[in-house]
Protein backbone atom coordinates (compact mmCIF):
# COMPACT_ATOMS: atom_id res chain seq x y z
CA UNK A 1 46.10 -5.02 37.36
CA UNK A 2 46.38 -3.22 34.38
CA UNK A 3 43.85 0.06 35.23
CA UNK A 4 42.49 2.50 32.07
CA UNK A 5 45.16 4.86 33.87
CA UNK A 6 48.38 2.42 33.74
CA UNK A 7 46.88 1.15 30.15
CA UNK A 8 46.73 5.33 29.37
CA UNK A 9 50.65 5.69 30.71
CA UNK A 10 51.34 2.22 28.42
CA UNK A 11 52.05 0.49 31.83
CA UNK A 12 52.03 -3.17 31.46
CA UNK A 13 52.14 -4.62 34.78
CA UNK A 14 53.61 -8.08 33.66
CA UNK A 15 56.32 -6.55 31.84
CA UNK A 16 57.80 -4.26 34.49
CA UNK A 17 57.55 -7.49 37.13
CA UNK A 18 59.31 -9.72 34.33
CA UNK A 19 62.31 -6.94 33.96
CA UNK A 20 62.56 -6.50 37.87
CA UNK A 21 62.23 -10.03 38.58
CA UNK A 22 65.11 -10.80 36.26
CA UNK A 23 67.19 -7.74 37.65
CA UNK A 24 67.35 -8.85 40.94
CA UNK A 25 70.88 -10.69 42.19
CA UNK A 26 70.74 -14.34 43.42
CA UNK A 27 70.13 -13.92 47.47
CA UNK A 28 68.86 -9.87 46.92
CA UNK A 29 65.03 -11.02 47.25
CA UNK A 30 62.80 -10.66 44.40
CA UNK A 31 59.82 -8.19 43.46
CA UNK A 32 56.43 -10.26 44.01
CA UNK A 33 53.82 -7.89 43.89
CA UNK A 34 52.46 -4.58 41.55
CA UNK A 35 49.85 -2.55 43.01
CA UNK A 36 48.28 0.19 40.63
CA UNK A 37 47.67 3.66 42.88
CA UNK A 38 46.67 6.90 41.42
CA UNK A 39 50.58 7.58 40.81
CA UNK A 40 51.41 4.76 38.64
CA UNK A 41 52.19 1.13 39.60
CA UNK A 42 53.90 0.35 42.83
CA UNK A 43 56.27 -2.59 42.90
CA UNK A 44 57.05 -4.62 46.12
CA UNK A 45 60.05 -5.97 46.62
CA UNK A 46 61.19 -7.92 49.49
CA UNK A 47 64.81 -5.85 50.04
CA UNK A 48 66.34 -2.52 49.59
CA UNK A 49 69.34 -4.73 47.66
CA UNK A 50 66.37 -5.83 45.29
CA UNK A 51 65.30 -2.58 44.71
CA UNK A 52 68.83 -1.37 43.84
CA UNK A 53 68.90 -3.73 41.26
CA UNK A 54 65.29 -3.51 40.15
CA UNK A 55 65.05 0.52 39.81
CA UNK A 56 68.41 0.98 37.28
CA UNK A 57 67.30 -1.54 35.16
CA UNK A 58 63.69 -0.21 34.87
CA UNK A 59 65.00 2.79 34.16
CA UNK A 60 67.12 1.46 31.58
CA UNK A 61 64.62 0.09 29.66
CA UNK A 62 62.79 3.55 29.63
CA UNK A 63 60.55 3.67 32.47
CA UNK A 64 60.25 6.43 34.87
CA UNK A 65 60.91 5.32 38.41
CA UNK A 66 61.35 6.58 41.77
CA UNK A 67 61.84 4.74 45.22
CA UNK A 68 59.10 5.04 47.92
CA UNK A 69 60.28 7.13 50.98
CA UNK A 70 58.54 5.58 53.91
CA UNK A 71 59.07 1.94 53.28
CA UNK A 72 62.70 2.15 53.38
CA UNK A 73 63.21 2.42 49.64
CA UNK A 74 62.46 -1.03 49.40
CA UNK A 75 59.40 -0.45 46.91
CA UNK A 76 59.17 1.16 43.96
CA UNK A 77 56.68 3.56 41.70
CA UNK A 78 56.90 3.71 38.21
CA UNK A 79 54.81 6.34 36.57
CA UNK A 80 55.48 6.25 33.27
CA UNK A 81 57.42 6.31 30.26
CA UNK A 82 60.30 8.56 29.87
CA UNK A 83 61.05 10.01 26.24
CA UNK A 84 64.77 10.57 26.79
CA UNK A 85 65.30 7.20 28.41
CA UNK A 86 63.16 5.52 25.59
CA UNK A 87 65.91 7.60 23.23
CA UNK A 88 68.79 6.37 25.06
CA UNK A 89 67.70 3.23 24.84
CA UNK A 90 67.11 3.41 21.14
CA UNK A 91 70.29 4.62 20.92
CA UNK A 92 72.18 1.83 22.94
CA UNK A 93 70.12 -0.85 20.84
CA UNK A 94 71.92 0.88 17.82
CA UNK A 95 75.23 0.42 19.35
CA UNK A 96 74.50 -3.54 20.27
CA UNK A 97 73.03 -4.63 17.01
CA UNK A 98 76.21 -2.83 14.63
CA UNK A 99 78.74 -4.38 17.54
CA UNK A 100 76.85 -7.53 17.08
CA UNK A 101 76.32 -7.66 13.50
CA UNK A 102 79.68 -6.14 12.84
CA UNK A 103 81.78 -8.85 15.52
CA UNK A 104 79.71 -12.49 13.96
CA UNK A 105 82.35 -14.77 14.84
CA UNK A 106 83.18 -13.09 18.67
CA UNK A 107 81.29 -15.53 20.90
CA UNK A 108 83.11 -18.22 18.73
CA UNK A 109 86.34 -16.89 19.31
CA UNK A 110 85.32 -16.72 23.38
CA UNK A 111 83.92 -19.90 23.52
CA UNK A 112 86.65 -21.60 21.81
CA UNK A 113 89.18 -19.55 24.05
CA UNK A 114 87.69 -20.94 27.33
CA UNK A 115 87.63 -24.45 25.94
CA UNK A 116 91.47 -24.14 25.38
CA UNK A 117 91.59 -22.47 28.83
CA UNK A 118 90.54 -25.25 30.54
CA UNK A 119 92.83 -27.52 32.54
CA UNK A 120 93.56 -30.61 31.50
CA UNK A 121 91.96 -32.29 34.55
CA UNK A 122 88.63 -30.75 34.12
CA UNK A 123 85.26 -32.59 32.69
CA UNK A 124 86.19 -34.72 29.68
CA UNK A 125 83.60 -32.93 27.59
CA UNK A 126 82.55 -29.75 28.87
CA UNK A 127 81.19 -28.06 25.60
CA UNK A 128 77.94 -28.07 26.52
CA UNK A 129 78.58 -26.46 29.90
CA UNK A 130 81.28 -23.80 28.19
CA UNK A 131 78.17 -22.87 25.55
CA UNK A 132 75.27 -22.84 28.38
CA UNK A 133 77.51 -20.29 29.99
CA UNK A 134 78.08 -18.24 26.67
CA UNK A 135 74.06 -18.02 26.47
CA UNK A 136 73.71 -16.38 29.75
CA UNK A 137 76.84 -13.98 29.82
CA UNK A 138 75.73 -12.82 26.01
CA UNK A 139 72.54 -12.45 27.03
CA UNK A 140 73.51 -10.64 30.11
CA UNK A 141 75.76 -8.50 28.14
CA UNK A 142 73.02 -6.81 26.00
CA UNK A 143 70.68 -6.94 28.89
CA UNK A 144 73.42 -4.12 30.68
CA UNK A 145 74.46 -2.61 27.77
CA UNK A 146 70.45 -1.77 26.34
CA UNK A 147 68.23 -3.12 28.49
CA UNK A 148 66.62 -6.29 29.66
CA UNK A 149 64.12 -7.76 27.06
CA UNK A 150 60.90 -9.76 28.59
CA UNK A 151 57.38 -10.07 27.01
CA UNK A 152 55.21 -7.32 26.78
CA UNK A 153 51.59 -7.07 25.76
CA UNK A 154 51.48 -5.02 22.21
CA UNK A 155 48.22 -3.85 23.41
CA UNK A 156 49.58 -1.71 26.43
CA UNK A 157 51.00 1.62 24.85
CA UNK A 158 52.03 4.83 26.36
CA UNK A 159 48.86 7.91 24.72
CA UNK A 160 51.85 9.90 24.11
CA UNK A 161 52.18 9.52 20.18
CA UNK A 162 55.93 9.79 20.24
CA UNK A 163 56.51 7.59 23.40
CA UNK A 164 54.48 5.26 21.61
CA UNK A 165 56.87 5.13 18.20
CA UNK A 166 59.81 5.20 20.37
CA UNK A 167 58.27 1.93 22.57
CA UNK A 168 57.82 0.47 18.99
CA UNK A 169 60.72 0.88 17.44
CA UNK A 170 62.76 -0.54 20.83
CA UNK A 171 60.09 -3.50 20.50
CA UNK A 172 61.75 -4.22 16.87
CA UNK A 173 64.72 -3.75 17.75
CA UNK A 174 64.83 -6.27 20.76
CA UNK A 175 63.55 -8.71 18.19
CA UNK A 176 66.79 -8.09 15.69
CA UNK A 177 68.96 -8.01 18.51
CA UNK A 178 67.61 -11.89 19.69
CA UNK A 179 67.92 -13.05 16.24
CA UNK A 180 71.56 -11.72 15.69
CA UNK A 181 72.23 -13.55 19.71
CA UNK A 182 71.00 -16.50 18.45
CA UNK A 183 72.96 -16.55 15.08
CA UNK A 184 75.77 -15.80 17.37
CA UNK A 185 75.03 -18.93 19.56
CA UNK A 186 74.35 -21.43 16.71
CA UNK A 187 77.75 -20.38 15.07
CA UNK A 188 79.55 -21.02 18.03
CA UNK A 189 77.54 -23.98 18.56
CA UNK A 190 79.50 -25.61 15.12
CA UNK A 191 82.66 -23.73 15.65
CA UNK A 192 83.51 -25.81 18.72
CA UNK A 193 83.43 -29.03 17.76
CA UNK A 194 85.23 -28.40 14.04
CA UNK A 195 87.62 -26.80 16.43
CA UNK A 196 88.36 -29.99 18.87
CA UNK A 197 88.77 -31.85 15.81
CA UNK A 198 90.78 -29.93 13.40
CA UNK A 199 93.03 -28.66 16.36
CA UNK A 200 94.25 -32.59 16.01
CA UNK A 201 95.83 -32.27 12.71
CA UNK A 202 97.28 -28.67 12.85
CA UNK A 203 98.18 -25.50 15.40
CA UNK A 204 95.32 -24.56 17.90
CA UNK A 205 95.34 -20.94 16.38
CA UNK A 206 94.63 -22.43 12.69
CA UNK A 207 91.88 -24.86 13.94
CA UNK A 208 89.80 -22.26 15.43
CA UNK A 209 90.47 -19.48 12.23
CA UNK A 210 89.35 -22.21 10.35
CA UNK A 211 86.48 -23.24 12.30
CA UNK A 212 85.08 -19.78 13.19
CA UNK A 213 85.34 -18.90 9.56
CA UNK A 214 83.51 -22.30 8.18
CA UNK A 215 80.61 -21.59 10.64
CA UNK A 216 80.08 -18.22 9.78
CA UNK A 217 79.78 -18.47 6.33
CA UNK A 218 77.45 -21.92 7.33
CA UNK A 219 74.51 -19.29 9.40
CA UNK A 220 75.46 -16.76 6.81
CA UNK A 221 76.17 -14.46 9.80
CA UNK A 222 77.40 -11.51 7.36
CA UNK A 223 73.81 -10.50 6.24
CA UNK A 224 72.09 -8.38 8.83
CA UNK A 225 68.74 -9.74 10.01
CA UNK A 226 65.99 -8.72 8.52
CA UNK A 227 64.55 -5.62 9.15
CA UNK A 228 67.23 -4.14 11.44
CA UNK A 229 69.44 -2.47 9.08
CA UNK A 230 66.88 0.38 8.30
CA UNK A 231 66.83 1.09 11.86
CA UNK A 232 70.17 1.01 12.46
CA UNK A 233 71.69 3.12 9.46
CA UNK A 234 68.39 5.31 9.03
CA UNK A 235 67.23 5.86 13.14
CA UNK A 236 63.69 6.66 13.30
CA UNK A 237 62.67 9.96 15.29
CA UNK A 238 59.40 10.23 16.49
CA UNK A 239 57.53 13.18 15.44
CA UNK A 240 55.92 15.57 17.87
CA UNK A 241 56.30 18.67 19.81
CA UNK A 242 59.17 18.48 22.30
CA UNK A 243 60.67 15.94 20.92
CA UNK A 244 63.94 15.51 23.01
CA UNK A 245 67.51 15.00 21.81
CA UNK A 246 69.37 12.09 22.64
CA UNK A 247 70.75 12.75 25.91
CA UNK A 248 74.28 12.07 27.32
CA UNK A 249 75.96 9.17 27.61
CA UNK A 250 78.42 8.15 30.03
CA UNK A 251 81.12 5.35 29.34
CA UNK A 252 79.24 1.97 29.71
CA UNK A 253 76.86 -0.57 31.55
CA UNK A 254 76.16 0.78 35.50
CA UNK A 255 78.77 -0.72 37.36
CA UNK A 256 78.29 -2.85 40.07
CA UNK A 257 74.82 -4.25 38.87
CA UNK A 258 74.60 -8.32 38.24
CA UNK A 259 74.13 -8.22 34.35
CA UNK A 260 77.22 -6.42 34.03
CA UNK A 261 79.61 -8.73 36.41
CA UNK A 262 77.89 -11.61 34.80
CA UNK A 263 78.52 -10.08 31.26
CA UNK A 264 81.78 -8.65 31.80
CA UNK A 265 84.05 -8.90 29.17
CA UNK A 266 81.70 -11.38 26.98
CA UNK A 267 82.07 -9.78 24.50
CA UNK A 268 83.65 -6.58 25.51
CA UNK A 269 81.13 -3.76 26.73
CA UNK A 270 80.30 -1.48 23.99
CA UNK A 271 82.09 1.92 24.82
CA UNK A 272 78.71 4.95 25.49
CA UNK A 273 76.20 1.82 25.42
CA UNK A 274 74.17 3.06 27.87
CA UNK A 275 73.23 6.73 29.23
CA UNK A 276 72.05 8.07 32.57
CA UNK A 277 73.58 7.33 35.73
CA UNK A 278 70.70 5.16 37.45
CA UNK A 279 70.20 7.65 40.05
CA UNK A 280 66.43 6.93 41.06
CA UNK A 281 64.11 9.66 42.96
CA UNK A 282 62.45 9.40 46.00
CA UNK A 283 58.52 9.71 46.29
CA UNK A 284 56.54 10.27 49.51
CA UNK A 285 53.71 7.74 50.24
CA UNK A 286 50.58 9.14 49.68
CA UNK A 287 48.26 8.03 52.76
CA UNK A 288 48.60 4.67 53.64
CA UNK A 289 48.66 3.28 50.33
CA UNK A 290 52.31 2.47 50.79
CA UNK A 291 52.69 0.26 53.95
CA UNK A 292 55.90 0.78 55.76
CA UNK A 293 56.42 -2.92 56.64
CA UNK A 294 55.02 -5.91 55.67
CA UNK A 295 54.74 -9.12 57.71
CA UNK A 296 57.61 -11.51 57.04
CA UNK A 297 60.05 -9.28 55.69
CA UNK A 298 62.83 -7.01 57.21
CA UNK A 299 63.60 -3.51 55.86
């Protein structure tokens, strides 16, 4: 798919389905198709509710987008790269790797709570089901609060120079903010079971101090991961005329979207995370390039 044009606007088809695709609420639908057209690269999705969860989240990870009028804003155009959503994003990153970084024992400290939250009649060992769970809810977590990461091709990047360095920069960062997940997993991976058996010889509330502390300083969780603290003490900014400001940001995660139900609370959202209000333009179809049905599906 990927055109001179959508290579020229740093459009990487597989990237923006990956990002919808993992947007989209169970039972919503689900994008299966990107078309390029002289405006960019139109997504298909199979239902407006897909769309409304496909187009914020696209937008939060710095893509312009607008809805297709005509097909009953059930498909979507994205034309490009947009310099102050790639710099809200950068700065939401910020945010998730010094509330990570800063917080190393906090998915610990949740997982263990659930654990003890359990009744006493549920599964005799349900670790590995409590720490499954703490995987996806983390991961959704940073996924609302900076963006969904999915593969990219390093080849695809915008001409602008400074969309490009912004692109790049977000690229590291996703990469420091999966290593400092992961770090958070694997210590709460060993601070559950030195919990279950310590809390047999003394309180509950000493067993897991004890075992959240024990594990962090085992994965050495303190030191930031290499290569992020330059970016998140010293932020980059992309050189170039018009280089835009930061803009504003409003008080968290878009409500009402599945990353952030799913996430909610694990750990707590980070307070300005994430800027813009989702609000998505409408295009007009040009011609018929943008059917306004499809066999098999219902507006």
């Amino acid at each position: 798919m990927a055109t001179p044009d959508l290579r020229e606007r740093g459009l990487d088809p597989a990237h923006i389905l990956s990002v919808a695709s993992q947007a989209i609420r169970s039972g919503h639908g689900h994008a299966f198709r990107a078309t390029a057209t002289p405006g960019g690269l139109c997504v298909y999705l199979s239902s407006r509710l897909a769309a409304g969860d496909a187009a914020p989240a696209l937008t939060r990870v710095g893509y312009r987008v607008a809805r297709i009028n005509g097909t009953g804003h059930r498909d979507l155009l994205v034309t490009g790269w947009s310099s102050d959503g790639l710099e809200s994003r950068l700065t939401a990153m910020r945010a998730v790797l010094r509330r990570l970084d800063a917080n190393p024992g906090s998915t610990a400290d949740a997982v263990i709570e659930r654990v003890r939250r359990l009744p006493t009649r549920a599964e005799p060992h349900p670790e590995t089901r409590v720490l499954a769970d703490a995987r996806t809810q983390l991961q959704a977590w940073v996924g609302a609060c900076s963006g969904i990461h999915a593969p990219a091709n390093p080849a695809i990047m915008p001409a602008d120079t400074g969309n490009a360095l912004r692109l790049g920069l977000a690229r590291t960062l996703e990469s420091a903010i999966d290593d400092l997940v992961e770090r958070h997993l694997r210590v709460a991976g060993h601070a559950l079971p030195l919990f279950l058996s310590l809390r047999q010889h003394t309180t509950e509330a000493q067993a897991k101090e004890t075992a959240i502390r024990r594990a962090s300083i085992i994965f050495h969780l303190n030191a930031t991961p290499p290569g992020s603290a330059a970016t998140v003490q010293h932020p980059a900014q992309p050189p170039g005329p018009g280089s835009p400001s930061p803009g504003p940001q409003t008080g968290g995660p878009m409500p009402g979207r599945p990353a952030r139900q799913a996430a909610s609370g694990f750990p707590s959202p980070i307070p300005g995370a994430v800027s813009g209000t989702g609000a998505v333009p409408v295009v007009r179809p040009a011609g018929g390039r943008f059917p306004a049905s499809r066999p098999g599906y219902r507006r």
